[in-house]
PDB file of N, CA and C in Angstrom:
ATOM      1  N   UNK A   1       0.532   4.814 -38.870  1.00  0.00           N
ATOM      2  CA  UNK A   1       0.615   5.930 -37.947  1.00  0.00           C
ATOM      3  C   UNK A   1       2.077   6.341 -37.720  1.00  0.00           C
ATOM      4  N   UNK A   2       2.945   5.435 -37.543  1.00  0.00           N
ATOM      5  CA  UNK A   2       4.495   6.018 -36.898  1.00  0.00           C
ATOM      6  C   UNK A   2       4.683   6.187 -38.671  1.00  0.00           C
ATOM      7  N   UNK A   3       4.786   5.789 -39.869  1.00  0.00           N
ATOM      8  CA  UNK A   3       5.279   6.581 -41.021  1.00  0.00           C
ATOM      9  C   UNK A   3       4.603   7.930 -41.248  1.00  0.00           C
ATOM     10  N   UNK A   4       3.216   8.616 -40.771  1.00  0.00           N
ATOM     11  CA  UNK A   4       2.728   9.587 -40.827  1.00  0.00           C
ATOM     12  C   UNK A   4       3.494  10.570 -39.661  1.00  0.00           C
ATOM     13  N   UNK A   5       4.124   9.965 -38.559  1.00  0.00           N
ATOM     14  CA  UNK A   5       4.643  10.520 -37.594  1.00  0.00           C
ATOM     15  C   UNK A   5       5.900  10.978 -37.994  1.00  0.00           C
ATOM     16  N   UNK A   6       6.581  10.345 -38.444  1.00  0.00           N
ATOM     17  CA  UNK A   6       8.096  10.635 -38.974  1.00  0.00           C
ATOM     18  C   UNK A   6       8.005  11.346 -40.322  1.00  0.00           C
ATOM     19  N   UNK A   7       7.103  11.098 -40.913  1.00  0.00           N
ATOM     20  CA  UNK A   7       7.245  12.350 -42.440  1.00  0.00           C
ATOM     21  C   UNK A   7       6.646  13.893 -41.516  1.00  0.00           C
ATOM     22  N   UNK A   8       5.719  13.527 -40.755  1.00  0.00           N
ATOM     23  CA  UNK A   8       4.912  15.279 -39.870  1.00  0.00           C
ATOM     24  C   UNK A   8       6.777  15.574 -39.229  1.00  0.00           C
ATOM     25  N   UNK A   9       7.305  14.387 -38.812  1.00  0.00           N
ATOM     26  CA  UNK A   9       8.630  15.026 -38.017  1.00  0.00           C
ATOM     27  C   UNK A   9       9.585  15.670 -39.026  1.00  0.00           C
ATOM     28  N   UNK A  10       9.594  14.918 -40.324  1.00  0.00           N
ATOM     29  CA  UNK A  10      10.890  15.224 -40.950  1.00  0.00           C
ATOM     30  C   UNK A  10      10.295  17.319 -41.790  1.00  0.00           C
ATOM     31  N   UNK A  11       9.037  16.640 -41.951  1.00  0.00           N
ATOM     32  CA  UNK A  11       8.659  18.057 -42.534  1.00  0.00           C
ATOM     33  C   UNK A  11       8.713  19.441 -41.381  1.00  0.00           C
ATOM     34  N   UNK A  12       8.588  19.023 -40.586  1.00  0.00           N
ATOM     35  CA  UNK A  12       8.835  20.040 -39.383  1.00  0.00           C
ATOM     36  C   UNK A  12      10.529  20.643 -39.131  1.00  0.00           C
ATOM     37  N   UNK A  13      11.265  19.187 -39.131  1.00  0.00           N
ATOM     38  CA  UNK A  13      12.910  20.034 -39.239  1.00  0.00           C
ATOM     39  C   UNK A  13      13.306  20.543 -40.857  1.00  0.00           C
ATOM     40  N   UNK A  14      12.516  20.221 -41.614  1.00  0.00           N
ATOM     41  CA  UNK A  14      12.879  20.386 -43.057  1.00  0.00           C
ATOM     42  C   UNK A  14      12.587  22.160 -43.139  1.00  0.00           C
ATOM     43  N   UNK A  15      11.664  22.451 -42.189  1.00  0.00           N
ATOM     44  CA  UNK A  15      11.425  24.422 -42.471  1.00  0.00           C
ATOM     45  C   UNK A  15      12.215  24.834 -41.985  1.00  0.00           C
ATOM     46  N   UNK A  16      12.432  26.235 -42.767  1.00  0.00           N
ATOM     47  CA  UNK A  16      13.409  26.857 -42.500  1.00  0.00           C
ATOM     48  C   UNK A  16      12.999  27.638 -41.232  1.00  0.00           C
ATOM     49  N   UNK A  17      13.772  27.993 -40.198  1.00  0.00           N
ATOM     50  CA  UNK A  17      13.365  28.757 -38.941  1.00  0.00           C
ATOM     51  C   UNK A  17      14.365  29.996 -38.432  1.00  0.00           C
ATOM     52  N   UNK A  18      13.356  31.120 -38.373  1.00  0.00           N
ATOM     53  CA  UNK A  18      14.357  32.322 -38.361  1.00  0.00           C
ATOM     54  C   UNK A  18      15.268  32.421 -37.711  1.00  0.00           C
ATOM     55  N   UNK A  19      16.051  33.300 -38.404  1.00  0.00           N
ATOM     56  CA  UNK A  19      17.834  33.287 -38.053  1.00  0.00           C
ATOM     57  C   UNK A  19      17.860  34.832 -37.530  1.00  0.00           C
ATOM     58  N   UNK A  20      18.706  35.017 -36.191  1.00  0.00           N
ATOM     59  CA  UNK A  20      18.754  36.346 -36.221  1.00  0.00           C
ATOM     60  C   UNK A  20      20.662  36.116 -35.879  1.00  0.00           C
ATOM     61  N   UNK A  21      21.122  36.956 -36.292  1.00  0.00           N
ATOM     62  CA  UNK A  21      22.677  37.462 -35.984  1.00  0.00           C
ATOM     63  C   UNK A  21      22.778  39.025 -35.542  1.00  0.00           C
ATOM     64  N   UNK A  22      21.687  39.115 -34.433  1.00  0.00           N
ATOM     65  CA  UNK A  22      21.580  40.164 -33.483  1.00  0.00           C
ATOM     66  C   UNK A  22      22.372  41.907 -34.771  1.00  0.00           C
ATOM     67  N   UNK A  23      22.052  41.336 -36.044  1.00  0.00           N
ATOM     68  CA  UNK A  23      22.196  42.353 -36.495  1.00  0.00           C
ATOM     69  C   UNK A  23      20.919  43.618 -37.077  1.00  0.00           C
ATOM     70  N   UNK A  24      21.152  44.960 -36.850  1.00  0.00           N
ATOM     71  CA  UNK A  24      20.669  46.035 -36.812  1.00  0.00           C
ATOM     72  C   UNK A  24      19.642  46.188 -38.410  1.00  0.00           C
ATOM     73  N   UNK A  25      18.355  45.833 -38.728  1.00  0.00           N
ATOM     74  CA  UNK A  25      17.974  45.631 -39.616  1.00  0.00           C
ATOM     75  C   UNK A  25      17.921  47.053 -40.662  1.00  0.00           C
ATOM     76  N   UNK A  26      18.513  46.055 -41.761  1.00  0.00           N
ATOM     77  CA  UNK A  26      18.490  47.790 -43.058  1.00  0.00           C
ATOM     78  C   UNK A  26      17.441  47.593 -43.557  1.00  0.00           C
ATOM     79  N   UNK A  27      17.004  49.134 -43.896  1.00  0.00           N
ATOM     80  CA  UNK A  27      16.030  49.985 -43.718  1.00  0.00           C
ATOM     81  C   UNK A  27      16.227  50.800 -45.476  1.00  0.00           C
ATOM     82  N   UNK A  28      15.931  50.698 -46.215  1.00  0.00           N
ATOM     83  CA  UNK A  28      16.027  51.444 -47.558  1.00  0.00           C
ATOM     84  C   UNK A  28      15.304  52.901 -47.005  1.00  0.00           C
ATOM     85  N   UNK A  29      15.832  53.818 -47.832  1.00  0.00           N
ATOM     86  CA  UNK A  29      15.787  55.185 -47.293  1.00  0.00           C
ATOM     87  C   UNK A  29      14.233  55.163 -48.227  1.00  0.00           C
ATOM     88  N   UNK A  30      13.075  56.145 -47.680  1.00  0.00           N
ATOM     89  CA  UNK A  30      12.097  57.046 -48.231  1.00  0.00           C
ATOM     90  C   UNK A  30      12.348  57.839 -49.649  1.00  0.00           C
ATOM     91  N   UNK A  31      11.312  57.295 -50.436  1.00  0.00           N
ATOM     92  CA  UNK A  31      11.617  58.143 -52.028  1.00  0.00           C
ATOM     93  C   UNK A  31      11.149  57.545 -52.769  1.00  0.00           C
ATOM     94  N   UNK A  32      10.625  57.908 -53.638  1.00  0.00           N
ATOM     95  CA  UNK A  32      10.003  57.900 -55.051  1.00  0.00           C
ATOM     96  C   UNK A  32      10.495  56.618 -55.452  1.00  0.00           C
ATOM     97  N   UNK A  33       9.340  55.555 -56.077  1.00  0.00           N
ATOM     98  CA  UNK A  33       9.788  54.301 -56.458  1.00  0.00           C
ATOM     99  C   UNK A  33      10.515  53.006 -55.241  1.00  0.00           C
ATOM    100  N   UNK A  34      10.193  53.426 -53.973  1.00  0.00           N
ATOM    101  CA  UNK A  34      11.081  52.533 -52.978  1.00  0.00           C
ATOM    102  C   UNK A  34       9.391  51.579 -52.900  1.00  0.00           C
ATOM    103  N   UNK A  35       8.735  51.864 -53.275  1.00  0.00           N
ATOM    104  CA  UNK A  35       7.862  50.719 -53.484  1.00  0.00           C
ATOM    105  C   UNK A  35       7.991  49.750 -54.369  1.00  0.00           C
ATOM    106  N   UNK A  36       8.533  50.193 -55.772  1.00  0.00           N
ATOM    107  CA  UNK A  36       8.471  49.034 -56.520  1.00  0.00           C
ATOM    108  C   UNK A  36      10.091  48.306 -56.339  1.00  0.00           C
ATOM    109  N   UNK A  37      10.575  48.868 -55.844  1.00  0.00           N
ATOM    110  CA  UNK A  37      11.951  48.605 -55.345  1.00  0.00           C
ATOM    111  C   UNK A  37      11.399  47.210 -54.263  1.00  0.00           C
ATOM    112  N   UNK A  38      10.738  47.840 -53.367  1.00  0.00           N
ATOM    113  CA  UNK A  38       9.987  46.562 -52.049  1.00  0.00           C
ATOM    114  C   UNK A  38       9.470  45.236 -53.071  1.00  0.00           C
ATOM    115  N   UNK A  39       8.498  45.667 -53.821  1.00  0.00           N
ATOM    116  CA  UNK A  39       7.750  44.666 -54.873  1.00  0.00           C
ATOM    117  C   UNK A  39       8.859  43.964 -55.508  1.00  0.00           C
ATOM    118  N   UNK A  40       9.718  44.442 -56.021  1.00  0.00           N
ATOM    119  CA  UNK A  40      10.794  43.644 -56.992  1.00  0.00           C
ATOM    120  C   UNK A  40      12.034  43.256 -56.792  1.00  0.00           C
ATOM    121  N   UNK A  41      12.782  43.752 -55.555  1.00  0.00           N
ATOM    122  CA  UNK A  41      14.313  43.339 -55.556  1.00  0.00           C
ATOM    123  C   UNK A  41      14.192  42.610 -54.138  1.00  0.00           C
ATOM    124  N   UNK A  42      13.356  42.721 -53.129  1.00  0.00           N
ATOM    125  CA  UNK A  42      13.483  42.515 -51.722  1.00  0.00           C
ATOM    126  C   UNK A  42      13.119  41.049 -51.419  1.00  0.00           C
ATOM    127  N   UNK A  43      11.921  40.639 -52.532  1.00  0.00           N
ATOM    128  CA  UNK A  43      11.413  39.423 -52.862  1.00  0.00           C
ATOM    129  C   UNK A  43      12.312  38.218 -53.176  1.00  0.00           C
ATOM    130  N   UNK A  44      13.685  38.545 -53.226  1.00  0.00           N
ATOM    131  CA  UNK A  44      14.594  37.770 -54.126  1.00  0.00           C
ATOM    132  C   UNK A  44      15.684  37.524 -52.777  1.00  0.00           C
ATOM    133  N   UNK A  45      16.201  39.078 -52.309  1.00  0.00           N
ATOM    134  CA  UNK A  45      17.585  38.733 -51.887  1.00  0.00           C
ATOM    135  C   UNK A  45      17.130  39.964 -50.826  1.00  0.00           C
ATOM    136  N   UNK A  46      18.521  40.267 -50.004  1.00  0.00           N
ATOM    137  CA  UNK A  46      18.176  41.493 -48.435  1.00  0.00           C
ATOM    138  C   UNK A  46      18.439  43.020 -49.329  1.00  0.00           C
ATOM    139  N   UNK A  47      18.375  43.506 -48.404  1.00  0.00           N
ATOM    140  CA  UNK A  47      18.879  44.912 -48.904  1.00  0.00           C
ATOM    141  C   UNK A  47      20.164  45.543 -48.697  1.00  0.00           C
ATOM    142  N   UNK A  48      20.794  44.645 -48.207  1.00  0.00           N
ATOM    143  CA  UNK A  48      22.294  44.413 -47.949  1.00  0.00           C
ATOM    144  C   UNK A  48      23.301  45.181 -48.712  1.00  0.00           C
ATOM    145  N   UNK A  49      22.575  44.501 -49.810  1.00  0.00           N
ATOM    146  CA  UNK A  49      23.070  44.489 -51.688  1.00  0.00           C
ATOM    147  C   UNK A  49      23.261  46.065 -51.777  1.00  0.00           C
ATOM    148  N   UNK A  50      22.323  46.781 -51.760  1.00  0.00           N
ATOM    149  CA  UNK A  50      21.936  48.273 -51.536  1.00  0.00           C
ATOM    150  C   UNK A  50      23.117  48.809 -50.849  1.00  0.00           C
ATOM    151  N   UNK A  51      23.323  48.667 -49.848  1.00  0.00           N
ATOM    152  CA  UNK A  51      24.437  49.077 -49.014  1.00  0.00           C
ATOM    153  C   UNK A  51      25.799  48.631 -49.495  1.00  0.00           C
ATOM    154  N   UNK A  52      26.180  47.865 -49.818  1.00  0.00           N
ATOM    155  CA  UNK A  52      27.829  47.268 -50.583  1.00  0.00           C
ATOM    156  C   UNK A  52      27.768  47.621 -51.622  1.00  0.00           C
ATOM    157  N   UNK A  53      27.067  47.696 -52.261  1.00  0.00           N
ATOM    158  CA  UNK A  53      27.316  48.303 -53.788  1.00  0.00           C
ATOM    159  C   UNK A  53      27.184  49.969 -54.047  1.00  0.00           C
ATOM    160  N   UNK A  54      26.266  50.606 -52.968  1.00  0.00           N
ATOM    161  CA  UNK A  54      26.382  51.921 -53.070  1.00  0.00           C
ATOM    162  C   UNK A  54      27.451  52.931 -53.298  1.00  0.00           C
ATOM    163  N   UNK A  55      28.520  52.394 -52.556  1.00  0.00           N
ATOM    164  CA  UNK A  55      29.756  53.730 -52.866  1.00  0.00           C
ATOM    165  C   UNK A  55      30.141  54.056 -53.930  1.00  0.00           C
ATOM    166  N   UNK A  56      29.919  52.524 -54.807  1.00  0.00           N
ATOM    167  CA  UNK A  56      30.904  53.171 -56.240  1.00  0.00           C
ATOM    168  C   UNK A  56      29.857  52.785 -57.337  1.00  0.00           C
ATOM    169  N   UNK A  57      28.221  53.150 -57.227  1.00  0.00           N
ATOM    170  CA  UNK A  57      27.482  52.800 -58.663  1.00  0.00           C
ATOM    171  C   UNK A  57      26.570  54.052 -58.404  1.00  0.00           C
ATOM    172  N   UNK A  58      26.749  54.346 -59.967  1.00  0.00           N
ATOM    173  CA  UNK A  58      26.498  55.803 -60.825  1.00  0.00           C
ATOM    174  C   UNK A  58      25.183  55.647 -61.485  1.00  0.00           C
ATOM    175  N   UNK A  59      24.708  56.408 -61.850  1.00  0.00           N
ATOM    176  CA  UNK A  59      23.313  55.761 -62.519  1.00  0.00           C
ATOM    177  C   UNK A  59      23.646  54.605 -63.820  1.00  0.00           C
ATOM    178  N   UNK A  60      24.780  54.592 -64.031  1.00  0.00           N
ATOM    179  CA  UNK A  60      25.196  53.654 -65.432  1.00  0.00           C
ATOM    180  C   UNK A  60      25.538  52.137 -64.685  1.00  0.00           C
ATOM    181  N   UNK A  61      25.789  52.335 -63.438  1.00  0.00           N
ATOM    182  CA  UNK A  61      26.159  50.875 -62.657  1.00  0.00           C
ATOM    183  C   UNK A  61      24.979  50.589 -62.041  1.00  0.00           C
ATOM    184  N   UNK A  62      23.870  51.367 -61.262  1.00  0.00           N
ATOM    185  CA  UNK A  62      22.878  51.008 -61.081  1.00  0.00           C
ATOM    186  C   UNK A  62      21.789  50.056 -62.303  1.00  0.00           C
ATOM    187  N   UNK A  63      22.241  50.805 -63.388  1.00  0.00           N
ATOM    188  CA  UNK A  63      21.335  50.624 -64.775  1.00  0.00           C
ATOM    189  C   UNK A  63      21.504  49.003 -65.194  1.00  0.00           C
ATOM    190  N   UNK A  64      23.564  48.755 -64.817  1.00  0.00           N
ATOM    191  CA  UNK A  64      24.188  47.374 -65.373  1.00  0.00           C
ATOM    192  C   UNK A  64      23.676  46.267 -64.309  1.00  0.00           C
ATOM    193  N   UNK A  65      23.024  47.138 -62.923  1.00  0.00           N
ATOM    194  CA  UNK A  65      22.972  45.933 -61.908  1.00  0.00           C
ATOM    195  C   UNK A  65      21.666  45.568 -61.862  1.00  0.00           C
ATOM    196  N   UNK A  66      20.268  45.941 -62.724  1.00  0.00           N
ATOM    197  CA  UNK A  66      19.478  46.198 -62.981  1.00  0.00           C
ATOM    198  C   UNK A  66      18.833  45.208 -64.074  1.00  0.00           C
ATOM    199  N   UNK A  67      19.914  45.222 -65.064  1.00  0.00           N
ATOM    200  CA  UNK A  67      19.546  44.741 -66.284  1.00  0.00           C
ATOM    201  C   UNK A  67      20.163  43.327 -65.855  1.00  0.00           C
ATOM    202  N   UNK A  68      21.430  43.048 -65.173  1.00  0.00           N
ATOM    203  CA  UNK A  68      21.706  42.213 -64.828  1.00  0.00           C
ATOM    204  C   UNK A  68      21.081  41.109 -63.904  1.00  0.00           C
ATOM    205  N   UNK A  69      20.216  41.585 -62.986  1.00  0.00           N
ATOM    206  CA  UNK A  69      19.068  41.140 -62.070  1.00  0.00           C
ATOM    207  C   UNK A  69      18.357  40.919 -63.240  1.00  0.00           C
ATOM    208  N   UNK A  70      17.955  41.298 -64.271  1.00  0.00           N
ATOM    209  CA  UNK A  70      16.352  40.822 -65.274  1.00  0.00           C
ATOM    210  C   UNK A  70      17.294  39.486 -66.261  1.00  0.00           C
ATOM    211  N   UNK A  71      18.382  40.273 -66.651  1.00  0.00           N
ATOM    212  CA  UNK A  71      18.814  39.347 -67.601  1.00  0.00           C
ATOM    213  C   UNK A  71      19.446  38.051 -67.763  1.00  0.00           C
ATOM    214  N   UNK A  72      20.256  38.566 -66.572  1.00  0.00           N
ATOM    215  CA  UNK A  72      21.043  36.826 -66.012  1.00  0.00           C
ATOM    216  C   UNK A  72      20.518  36.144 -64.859  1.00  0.00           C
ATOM    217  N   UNK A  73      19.786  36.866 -64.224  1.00  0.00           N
ATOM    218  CA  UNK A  73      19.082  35.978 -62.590  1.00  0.00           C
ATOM    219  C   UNK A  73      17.696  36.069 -63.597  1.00  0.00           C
ATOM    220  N   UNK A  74      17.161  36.416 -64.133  1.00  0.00           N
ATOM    221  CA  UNK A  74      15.661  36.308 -64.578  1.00  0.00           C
ATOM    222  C   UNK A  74      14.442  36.705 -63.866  1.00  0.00           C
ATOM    223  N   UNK A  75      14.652  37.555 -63.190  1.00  0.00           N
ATOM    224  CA  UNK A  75      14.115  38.862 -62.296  1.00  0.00           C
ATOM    225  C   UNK A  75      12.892  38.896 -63.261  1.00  0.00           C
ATOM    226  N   UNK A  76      11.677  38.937 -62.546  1.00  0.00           N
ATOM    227  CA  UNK A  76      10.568  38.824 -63.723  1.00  0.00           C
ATOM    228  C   UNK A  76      10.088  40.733 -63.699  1.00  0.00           C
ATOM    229  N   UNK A  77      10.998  41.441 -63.802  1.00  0.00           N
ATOM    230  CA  UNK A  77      10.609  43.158 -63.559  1.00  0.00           C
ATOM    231  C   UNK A  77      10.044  43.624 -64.832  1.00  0.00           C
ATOM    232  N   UNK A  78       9.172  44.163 -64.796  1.00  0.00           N
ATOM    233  CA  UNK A  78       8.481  44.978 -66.186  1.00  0.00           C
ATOM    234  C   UNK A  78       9.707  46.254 -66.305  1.00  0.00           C
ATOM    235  N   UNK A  79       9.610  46.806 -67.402  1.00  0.00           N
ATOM    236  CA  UNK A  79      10.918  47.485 -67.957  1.00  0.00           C
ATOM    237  C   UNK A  79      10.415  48.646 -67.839  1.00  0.00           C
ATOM    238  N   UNK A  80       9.073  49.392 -67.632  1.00  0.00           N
ATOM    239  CA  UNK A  80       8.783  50.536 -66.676  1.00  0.00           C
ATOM    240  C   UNK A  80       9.854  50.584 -65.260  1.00  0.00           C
ATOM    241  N   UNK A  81       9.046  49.032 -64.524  1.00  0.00           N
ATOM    242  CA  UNK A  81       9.636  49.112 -63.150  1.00  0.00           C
ATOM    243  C   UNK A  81      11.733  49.543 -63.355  1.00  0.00           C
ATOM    244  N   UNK A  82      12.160  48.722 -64.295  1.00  0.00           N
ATOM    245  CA  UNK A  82      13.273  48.934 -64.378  1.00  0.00           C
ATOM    246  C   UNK A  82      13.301  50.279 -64.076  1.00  0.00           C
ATOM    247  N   UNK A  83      13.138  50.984 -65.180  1.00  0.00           N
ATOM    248  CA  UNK A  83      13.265  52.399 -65.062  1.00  0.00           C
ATOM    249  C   UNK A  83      13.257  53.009 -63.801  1.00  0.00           C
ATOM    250  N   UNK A  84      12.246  52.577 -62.842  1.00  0.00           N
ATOM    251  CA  UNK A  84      11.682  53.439 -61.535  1.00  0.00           C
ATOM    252  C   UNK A  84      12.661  53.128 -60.359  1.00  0.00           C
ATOM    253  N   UNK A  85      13.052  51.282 -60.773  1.00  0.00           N
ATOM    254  CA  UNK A  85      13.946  50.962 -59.726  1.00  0.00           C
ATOM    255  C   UNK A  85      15.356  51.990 -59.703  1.00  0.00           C
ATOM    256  N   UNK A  86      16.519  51.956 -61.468  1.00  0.00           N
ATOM    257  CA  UNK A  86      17.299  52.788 -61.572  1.00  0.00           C
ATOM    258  C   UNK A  86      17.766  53.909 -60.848  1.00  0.00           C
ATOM    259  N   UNK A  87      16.024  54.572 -60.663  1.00  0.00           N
ATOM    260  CA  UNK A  87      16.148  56.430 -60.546  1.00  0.00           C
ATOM    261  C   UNK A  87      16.139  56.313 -59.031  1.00  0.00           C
ATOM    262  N   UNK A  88      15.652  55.189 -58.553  1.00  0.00           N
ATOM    263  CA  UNK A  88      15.734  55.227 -56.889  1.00  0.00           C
ATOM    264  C   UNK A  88      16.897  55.170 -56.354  1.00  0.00           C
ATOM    265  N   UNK A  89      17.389  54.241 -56.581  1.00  0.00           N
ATOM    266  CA  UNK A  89      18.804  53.736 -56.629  1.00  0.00           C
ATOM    267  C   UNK A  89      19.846  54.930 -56.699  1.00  0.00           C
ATOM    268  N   UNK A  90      19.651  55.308 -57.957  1.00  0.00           N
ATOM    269  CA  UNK A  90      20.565  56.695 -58.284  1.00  0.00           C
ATOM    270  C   UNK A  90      20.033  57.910 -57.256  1.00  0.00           C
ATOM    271  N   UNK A  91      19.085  58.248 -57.513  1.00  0.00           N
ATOM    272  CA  UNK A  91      18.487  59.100 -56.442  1.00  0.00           C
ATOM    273  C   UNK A  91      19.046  59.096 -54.912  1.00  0.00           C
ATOM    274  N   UNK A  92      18.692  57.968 -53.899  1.00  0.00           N
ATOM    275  CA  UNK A  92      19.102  57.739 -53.036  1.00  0.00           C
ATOM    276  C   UNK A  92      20.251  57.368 -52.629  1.00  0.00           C
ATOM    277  N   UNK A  93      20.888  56.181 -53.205  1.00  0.00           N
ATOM    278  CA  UNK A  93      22.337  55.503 -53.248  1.00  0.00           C
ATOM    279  C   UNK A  93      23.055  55.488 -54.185  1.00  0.00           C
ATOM    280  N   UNK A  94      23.132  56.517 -54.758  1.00  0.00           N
ATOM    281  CA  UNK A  94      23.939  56.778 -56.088  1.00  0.00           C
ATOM    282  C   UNK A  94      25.159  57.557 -55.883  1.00  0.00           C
ATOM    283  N   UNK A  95      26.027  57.249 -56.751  1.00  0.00           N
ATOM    284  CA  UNK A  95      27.584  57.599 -56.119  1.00  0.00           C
ATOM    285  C   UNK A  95      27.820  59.217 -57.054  1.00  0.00           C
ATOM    286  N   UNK A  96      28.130  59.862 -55.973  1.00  0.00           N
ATOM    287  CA  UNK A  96      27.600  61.495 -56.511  1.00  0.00           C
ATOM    288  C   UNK A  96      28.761  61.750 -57.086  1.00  0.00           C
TER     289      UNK A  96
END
């Protein structure tokens, strides 16, 4: 009983438990493909990413950060979705 007690204890501090830093939650803008954008990049990491990288990526830096998420992190994205994620990206946060 007390070793069933202390593994129920250790598994209880072992979860992770939400963190807030009273910061203002981002919000990806409305548009074409911000669904598969939700389905495929949000699953991984915040949308943070979206925001710091926006000022200076063109549809050709969106495209490199893209391929780079499938190719070197191993992002399991179908290469349609690629495509759809790109045009959102560029579309919405794309450096004009």
């Amino acid at each position: 009983m007390i070793r069933f007690l202390a593994f129920t204890a250790m598994v209880a501090f072992a979860l992770p438990l939400p963190v807030s830093a009273d910061e203002d939650a981002i919000k990806l803008k409305p548009g074409d493909g911000l669904a598969v954008v939700e389905q495929n990049c949000v699953a991984c990491h915040s949308v943070d990413y979206v925001q710091m990288n926006s000022p200076f990526l063109d549809r050709k830096g969106w495209t490199a950060e893209v391929t780079k998420m499938v190719k070197t992190f191993g992002a399991p994205v179908e290469e349609a979705d690629q495509q759809k994620i790109v045009e959102y990206f560029t579309a919405n946060y794309g450096k004009p």
